[in-house]
Protein backbone atom coordinates (compact mmCIF):
# COMPACT_ATOMS: atom_id res chain seq x y z
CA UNK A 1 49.59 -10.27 -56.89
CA UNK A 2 46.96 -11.54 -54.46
CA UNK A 3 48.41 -10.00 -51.38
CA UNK A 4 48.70 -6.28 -53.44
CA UNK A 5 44.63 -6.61 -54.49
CA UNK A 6 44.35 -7.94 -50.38
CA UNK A 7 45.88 -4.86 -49.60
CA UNK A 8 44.29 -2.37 -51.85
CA UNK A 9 41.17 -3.93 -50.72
CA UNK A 10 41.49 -3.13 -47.20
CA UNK A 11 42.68 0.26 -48.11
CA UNK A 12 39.56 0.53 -50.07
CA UNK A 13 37.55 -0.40 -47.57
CA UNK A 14 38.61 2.53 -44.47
CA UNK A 15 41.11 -0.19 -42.50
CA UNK A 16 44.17 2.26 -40.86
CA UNK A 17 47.05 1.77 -43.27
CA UNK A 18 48.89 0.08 -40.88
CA UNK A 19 46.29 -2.47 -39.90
CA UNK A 20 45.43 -3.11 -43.90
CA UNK A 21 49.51 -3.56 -44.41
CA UNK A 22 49.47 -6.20 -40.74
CA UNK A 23 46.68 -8.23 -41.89
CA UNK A 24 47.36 -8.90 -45.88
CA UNK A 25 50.06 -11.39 -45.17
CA UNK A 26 48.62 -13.39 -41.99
CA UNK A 27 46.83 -15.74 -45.11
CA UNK A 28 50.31 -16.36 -46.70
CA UNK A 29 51.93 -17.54 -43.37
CA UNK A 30 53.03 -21.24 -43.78
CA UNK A 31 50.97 -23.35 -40.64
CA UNK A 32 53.51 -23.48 -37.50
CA UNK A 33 55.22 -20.00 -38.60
CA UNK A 34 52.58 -17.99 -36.25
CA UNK A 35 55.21 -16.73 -33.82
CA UNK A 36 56.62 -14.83 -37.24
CA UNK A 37 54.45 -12.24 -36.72
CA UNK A 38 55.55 -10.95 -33.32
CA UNK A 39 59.71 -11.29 -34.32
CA UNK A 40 59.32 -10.09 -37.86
CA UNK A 41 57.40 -6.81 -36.31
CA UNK A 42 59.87 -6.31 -33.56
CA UNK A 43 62.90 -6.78 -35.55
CA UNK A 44 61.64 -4.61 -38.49
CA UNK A 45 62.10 -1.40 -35.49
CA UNK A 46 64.91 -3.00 -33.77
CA UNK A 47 66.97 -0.49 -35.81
CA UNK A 48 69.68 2.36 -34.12
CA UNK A 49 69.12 4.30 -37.58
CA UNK A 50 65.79 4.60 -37.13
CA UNK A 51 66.15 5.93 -33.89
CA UNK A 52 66.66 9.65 -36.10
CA UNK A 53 63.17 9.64 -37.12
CA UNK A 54 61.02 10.54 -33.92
CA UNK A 55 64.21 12.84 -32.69
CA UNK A 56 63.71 15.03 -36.26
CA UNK A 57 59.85 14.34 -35.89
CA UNK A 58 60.15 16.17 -32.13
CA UNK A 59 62.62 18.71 -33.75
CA UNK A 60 59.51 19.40 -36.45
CA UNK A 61 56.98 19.93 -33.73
CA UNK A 62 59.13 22.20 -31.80
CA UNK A 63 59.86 24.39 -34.80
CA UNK A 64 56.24 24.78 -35.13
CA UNK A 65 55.12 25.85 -31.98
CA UNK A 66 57.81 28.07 -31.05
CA UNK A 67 57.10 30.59 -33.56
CA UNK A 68 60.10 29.51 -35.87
CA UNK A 69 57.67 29.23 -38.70
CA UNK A 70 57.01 32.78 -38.71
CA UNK A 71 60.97 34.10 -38.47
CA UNK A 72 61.77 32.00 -41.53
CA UNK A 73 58.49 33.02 -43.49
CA UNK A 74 59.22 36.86 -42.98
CA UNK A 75 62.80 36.27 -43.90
CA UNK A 76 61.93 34.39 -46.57
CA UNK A 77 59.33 36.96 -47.62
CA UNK A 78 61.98 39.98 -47.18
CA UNK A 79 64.08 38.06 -49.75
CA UNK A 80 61.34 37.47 -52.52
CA UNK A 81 58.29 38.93 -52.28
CA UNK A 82 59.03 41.62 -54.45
CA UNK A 83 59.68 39.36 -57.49
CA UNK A 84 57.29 38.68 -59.89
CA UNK A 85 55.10 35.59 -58.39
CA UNK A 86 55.46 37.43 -54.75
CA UNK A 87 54.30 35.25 -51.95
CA UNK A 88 54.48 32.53 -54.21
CA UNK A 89 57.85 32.30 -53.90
CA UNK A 90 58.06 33.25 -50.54
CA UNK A 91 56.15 29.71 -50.02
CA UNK A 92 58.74 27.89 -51.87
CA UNK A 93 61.89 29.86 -50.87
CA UNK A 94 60.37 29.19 -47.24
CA UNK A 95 59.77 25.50 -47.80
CA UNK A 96 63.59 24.99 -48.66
CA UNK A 97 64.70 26.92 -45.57
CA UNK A 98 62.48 25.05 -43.40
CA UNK A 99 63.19 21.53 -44.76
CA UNK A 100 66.89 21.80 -43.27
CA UNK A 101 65.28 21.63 -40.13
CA UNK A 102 62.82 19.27 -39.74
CA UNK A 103 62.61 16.51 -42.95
CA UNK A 104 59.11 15.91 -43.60
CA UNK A 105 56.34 17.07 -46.31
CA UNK A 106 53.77 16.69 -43.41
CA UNK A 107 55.42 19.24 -40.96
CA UNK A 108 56.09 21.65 -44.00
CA UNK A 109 52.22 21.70 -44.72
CA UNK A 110 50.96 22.02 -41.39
CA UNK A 111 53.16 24.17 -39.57
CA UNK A 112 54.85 26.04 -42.03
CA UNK A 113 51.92 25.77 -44.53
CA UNK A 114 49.52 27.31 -42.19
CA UNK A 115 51.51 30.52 -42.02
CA UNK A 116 51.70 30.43 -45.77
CA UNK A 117 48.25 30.10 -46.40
CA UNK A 118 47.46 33.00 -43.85
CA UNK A 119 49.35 35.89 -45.59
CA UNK A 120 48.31 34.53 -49.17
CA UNK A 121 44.58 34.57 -48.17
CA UNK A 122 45.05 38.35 -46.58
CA UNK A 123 46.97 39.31 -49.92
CA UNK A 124 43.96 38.17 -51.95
CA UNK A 125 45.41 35.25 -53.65
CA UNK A 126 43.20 33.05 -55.19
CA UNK A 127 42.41 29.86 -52.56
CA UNK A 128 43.38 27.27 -55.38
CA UNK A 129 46.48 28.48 -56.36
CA UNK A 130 47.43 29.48 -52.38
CA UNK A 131 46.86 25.62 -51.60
CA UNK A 132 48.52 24.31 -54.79
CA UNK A 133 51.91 26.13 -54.29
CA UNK A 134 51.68 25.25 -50.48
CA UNK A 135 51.26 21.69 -51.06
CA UNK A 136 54.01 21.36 -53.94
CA UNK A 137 56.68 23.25 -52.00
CA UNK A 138 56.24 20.91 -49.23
CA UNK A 139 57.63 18.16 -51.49
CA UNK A 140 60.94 19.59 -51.01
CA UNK A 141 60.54 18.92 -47.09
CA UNK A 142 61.80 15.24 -47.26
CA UNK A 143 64.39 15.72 -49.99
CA UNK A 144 66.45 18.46 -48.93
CA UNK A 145 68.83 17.15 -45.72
CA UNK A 146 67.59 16.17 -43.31
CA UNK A 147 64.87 13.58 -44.36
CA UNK A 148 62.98 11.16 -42.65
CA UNK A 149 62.28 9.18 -45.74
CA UNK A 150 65.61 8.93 -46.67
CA UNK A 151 66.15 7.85 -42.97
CA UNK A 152 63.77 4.83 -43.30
CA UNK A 153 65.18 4.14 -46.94
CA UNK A 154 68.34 3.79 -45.55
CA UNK A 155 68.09 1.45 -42.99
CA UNK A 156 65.43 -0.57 -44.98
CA UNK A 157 67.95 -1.57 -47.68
CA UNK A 158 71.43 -1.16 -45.62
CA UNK A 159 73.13 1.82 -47.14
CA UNK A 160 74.93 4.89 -46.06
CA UNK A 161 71.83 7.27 -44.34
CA UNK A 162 74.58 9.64 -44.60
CA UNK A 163 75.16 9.52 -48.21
CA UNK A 164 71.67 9.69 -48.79
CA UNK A 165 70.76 12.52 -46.64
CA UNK A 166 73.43 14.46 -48.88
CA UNK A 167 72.90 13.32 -52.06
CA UNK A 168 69.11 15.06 -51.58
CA UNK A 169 70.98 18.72 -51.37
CA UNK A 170 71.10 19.00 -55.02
CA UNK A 171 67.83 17.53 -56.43
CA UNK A 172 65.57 19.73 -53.09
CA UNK A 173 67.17 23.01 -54.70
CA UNK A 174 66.31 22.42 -58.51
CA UNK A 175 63.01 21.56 -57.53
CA UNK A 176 62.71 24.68 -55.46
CA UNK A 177 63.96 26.91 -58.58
CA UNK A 178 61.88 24.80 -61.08
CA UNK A 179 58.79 25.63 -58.67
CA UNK A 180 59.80 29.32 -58.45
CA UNK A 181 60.19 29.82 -62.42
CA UNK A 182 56.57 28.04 -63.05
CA UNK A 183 55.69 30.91 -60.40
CA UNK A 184 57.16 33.53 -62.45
CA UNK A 185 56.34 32.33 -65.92
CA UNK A 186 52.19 31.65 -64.02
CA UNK A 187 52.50 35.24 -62.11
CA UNK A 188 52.93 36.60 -66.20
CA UNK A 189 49.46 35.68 -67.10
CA UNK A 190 47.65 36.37 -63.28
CA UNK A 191 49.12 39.17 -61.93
CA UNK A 192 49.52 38.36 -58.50
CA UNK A 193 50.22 41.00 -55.63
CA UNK A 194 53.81 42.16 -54.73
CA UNK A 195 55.42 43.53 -51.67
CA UNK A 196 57.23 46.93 -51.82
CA UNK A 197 61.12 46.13 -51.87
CA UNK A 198 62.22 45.62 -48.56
CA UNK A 199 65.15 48.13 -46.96
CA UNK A 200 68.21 46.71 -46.05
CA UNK A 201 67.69 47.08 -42.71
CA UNK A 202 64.46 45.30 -42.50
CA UNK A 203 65.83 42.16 -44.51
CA UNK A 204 69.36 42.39 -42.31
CA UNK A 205 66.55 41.94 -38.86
CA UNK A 206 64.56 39.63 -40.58
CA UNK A 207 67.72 37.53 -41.30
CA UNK A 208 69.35 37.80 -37.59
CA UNK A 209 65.72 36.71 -36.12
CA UNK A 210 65.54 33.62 -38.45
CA UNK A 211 69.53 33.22 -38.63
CA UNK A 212 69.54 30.87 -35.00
CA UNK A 213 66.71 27.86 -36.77
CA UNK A 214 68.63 28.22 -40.30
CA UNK A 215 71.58 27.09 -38.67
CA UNK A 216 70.57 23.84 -38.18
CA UNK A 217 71.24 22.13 -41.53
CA UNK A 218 74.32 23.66 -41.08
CA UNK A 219 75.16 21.74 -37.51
CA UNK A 220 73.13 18.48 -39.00
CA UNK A 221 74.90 17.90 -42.19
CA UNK A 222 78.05 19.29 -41.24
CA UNK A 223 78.59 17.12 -38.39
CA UNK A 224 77.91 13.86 -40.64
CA UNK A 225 79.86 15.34 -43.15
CA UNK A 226 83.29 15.56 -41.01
CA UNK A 227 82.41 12.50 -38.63
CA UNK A 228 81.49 14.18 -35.72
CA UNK A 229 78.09 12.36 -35.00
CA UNK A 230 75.69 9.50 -37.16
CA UNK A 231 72.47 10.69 -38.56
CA UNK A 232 70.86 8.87 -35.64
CA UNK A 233 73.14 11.46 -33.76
CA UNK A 234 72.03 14.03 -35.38
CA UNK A 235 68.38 13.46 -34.81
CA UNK A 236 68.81 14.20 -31.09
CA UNK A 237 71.03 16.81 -31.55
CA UNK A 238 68.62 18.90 -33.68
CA UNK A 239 66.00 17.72 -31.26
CA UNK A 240 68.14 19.40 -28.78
CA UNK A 241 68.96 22.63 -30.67
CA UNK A 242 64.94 23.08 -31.06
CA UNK A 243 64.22 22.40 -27.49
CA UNK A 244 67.29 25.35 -26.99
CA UNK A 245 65.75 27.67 -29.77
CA UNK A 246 62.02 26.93 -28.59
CA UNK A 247 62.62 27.33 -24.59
CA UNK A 248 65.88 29.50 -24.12
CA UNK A 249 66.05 32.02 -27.24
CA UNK A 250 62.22 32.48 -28.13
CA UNK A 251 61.20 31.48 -25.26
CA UNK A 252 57.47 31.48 -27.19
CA UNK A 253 56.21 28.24 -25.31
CA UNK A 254 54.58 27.43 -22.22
CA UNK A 255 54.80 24.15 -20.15
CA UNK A 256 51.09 23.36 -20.75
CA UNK A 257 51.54 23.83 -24.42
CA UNK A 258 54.78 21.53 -24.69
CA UNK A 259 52.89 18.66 -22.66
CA UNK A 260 50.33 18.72 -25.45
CA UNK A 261 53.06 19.02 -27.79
CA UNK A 262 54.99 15.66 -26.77
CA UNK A 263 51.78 13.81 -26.89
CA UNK A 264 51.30 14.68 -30.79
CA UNK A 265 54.54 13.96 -31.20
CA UNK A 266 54.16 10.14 -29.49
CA UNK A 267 50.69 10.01 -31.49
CA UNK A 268 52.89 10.43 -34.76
CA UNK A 269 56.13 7.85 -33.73
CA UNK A 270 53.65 5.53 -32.56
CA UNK A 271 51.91 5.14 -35.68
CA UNK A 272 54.72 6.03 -37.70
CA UNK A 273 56.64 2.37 -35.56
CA UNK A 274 53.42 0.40 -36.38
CA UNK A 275 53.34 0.99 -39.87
CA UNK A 276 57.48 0.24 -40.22
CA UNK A 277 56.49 -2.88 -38.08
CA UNK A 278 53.86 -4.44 -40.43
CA UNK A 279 55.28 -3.71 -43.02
CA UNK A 280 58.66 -5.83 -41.59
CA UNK A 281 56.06 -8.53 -41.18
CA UNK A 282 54.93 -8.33 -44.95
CA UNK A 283 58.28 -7.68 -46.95
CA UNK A 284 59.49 -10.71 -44.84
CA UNK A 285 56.61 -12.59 -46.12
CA UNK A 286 56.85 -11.43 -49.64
CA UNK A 287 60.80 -12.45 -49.59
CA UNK A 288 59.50 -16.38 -48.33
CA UNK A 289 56.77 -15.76 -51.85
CA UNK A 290 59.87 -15.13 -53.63
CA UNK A 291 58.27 -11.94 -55.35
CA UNK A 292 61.12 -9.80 -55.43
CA UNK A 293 62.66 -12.26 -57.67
CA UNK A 294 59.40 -12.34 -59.65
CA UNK A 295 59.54 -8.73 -60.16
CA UNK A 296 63.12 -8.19 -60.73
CA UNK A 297 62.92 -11.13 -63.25
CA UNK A 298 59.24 -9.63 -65.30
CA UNK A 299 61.89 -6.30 -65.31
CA UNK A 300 64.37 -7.78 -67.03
CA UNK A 301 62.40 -9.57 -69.74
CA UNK A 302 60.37 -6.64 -70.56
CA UNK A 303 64.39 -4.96 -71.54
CA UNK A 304 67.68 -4.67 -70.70
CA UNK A 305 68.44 -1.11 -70.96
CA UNK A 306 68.71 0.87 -68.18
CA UNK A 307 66.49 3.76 -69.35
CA UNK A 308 63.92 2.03 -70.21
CA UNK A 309 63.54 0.08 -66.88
CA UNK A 310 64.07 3.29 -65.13
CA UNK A 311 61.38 5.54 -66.85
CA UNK A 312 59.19 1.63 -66.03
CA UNK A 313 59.93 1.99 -61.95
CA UNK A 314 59.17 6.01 -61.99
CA UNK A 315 55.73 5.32 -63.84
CA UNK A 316 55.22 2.73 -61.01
CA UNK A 317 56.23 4.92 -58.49
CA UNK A 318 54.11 7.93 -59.22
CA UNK A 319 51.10 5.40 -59.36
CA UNK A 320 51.90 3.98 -56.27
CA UNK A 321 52.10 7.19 -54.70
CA UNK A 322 48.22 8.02 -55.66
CA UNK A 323 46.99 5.33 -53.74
CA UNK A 324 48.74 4.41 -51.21
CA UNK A 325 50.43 6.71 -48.33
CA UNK A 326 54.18 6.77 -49.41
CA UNK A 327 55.36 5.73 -45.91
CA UNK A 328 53.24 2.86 -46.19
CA UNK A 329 54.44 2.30 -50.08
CA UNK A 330 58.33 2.92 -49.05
CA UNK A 331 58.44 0.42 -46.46
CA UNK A 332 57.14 -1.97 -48.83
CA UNK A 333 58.63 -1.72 -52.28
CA UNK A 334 62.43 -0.18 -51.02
CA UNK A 335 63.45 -3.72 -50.32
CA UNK A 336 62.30 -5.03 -53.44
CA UNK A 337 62.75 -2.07 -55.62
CA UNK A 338 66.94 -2.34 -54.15
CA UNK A 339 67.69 -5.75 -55.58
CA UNK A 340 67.09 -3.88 -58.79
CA UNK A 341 70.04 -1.88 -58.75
CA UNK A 342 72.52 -4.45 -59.78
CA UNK A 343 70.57 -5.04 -62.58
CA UNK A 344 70.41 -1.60 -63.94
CA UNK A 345 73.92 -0.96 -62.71
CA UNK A 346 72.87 2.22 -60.92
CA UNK A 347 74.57 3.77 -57.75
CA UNK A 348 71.79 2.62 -54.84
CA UNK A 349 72.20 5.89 -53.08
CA UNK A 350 71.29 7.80 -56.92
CA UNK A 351 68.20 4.91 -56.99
CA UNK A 352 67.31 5.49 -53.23
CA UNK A 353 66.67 9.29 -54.14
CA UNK A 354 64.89 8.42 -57.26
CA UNK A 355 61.99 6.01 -55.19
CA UNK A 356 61.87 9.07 -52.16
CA UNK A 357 61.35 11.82 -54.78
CA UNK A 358 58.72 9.51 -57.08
CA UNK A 359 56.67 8.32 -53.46
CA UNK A 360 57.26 12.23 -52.31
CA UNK A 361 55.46 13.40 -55.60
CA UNK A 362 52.00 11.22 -54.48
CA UNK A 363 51.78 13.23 -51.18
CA UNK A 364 50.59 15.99 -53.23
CA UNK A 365 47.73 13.58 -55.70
CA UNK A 366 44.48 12.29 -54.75
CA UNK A 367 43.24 10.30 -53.73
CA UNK A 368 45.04 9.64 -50.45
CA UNK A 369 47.87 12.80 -50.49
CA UNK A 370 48.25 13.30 -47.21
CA UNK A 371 49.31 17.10 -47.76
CA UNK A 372 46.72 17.70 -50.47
CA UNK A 373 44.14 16.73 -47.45
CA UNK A 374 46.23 19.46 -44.65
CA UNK A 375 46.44 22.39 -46.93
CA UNK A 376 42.59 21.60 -48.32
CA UNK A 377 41.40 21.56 -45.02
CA UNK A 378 43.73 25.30 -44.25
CA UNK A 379 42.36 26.83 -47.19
CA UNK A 380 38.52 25.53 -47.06
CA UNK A 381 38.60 24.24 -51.20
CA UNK A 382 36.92 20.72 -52.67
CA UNK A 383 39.68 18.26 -54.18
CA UNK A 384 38.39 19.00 -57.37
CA UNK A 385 39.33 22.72 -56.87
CA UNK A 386 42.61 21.62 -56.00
CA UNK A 387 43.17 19.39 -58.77
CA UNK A 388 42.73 21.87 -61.25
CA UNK A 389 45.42 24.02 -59.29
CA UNK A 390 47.73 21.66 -58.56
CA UNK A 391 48.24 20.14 -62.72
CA UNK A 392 51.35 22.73 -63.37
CA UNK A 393 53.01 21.59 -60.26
CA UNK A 394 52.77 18.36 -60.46
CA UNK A 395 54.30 18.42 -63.85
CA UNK A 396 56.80 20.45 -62.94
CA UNK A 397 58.01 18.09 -60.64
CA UNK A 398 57.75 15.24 -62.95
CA UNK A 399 60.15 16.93 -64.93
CA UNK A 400 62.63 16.92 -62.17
CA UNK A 401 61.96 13.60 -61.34
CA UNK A 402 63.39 12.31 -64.55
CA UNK A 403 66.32 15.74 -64.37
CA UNK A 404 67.38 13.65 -61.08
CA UNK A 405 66.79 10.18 -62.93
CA UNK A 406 68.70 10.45 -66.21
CA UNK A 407 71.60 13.02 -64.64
CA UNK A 408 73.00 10.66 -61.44
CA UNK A 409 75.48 13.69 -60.74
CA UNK A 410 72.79 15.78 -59.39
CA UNK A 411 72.49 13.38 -56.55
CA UNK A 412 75.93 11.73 -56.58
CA UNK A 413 78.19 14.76 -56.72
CA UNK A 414 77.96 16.05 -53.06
CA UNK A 415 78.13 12.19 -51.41
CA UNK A 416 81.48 12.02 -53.42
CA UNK A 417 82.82 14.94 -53.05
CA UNK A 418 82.59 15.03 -49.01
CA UNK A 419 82.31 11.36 -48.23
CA UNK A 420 84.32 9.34 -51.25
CA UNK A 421 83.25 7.30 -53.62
């Protein structure tokens, strides 16, 4: 308990989250262990899996600057922006589409998100409810295949990435639809601008413009599916399929702008390998503390059913997520939170998705929501504003959290079905 009130401490107090994560457990080192600290960091990203991450984190910055954002938003739009809720569900319909591509809440806001918030604002939606909607769809980013959480969860506790990346499919499109029915049953009482009902002929070009990017999830998750690459594999390859859509189709990009390009996209991977690397250092460290142990054991006394202890770990999850960056938190609790699964006698892969959705949920909460900061900053609104926008949503996707906890089939059906049980 002393290193998690270190931690929060050093949170508190402005230290980068991977520095506050790589100091907390240099007190708890046993004298004569000092050269722990260099192997435990190097080992914890000595990994082939994670390898996937900065290829689908390059694959996410191409998307954005090559105008893909734009194809998928206007198809997206020519689909639903007649229905009741209009660009409203445009955002969220868009969010799914884009989430096959690229894996991450972060590149869904920003890229994607900016779009977004540009046609809401010139359709005179109100600024709260334009940033709310934007920052809620995003959640579907890491949950729907690919994922970069479900990447790092993977490798972190030693199961199937594969599995995982497919067992998201299910629970990324109920949230979607949950999303787009608060829309609907919200649009009721504010009557928010429609689009005229698109022709065929404009929704049939909008579709063959964004038809080459949609492909991807296709190519991805097929490819695991039937063996033909690893999810590591199919990192590069959608890297490789964006570079092809960005430079050879679209053709939207200069060489000055992709050199400035690759050097956000090192910025990210290298901080995104330093936090993975101290937080090696400090999950090795609490193992030596024996504090998974302690925590599985304070589980079990407090009861032995299953539902019980579940409904416990999402309450702690969805705290978690409001103060601490759910990279950060992920890297941290999926090794402990693992060992829990015999105990509960739930599928890992099911309980992997359950931790990624919970975490996913706090991008979107203050006080440190990393996408309730991007689409704040878009849309010019205080926190405050945003909180009072973002209440429906967030319950919303409670409610899904504990659809996907207390129904394993949602996430289990499409690993089994493809890849065995």
């Amino acid at each position: 308990m002393v290193s998690f009130a270190l931690m929060f401490i050093l949170f508190l107090a402005g230290i980068p989250v991977a520095f506050a994560i790589g100091l907390t457990p240099i007190p708890f080192i046993p004298n004569g262990l000092s050269l722990l600290i260099p192997q435990k960091m190097i080992s914890g990203v000595d990994s082939f899996v994670l390898l996937a991450v900065p290829f689908f984190i390059l694959a996410g910055e191409l998307m954005n600057v090559g105008g893909i954002t734009d194809k998928i938003f206007d198809f997206a739009r020519s689909l639903v922006g007649h229905i009741r809720g209009g660009l409203g569900h445009v955002n969220v319909l868009g969010s799914m589409i884009f989430s096959g591509m690229t894996g991450s809440a972060v590149a869904d806001a920003a890229g994607l998100g900016s779009v977004e918030i540009k046609a809401m604002k010139d359709a005179q939606y109100d600024d709260g409810f334009t940033a709310a909607v934007t920052a809620a769809s995003s959640v579907i980013g890491p949950i729907i295949p690919p994922s970069v959480p479900f990447v790092i969860y993977g490798s972190l506790v030693g199961i199937s990435v594969g599995r995982l990346l497919i067992a998201g499919a299910i629970p990324g499109v109920i949230t979607g639809l949950a999303q787009m029915i608060l829309i609907y049953i919200m649009a009721g009482k504010r009557n928010f601008p429609l689009d005229p009902r698109p022709s065929l002929k404009k929704m049939l070009r909008t579709f063959l413009r964004a038809l080459p990017p949609m492909v991807t999830p296709v190519i991805l998750i097929g490819g695991i599916m039937i063996g033909i690459f690893t999810p590591t594999e199919a990192g590069a390859v959608a890297a490789l399929y964006a570079l092809f859509l960005t430079f050879i189709i679209y053709r939207e990009v200069k060489s000055k702008e992709l050199i400035a390009m690759l050097i956000r996209v090192v910025s990210r991977i290298g901080s995104f390998l330093l936090i993975v690397s101290t937080s090696a250092l400090y999950a090795n460290i609490l193992a030596r503390l024996e504090i998974p142990q302690f925590i599985v054991e304070k589980l079990s006394s407090i009861s032995s059913d299953p539902i019980i202890l579940l409904l416990i770990i999402n309450i702690f999850l969805l705290i978690v997520g409001c103060v601490m960056e759910a990279l950060a938190a992920l890297t941290i609790l999926a090794p402990i939170l693992s060992s829990i699964c015999g105990i509960i006698g739930i599928d890992p892969v099911h309980f992997g998705v359950i931790v990624v959705f919970s975490l996913m949920i706090g991008a979107i909460t203050p006080p440190v929501g990393v996408c309730m900061f991007i689409v704040n900053k878009i849309t010019n609104i205080s926190t405050l504003c945003f909180i009072k926008n973002i209440w429906p949503f967030f319950i919303c996707l409670v409610v899904v959290l504990f659809m996907i906890t207390y129904i394993p089939g949602l996430s289990l059906f499409l690993p089994n079905l493809f890849m065995g049980k």
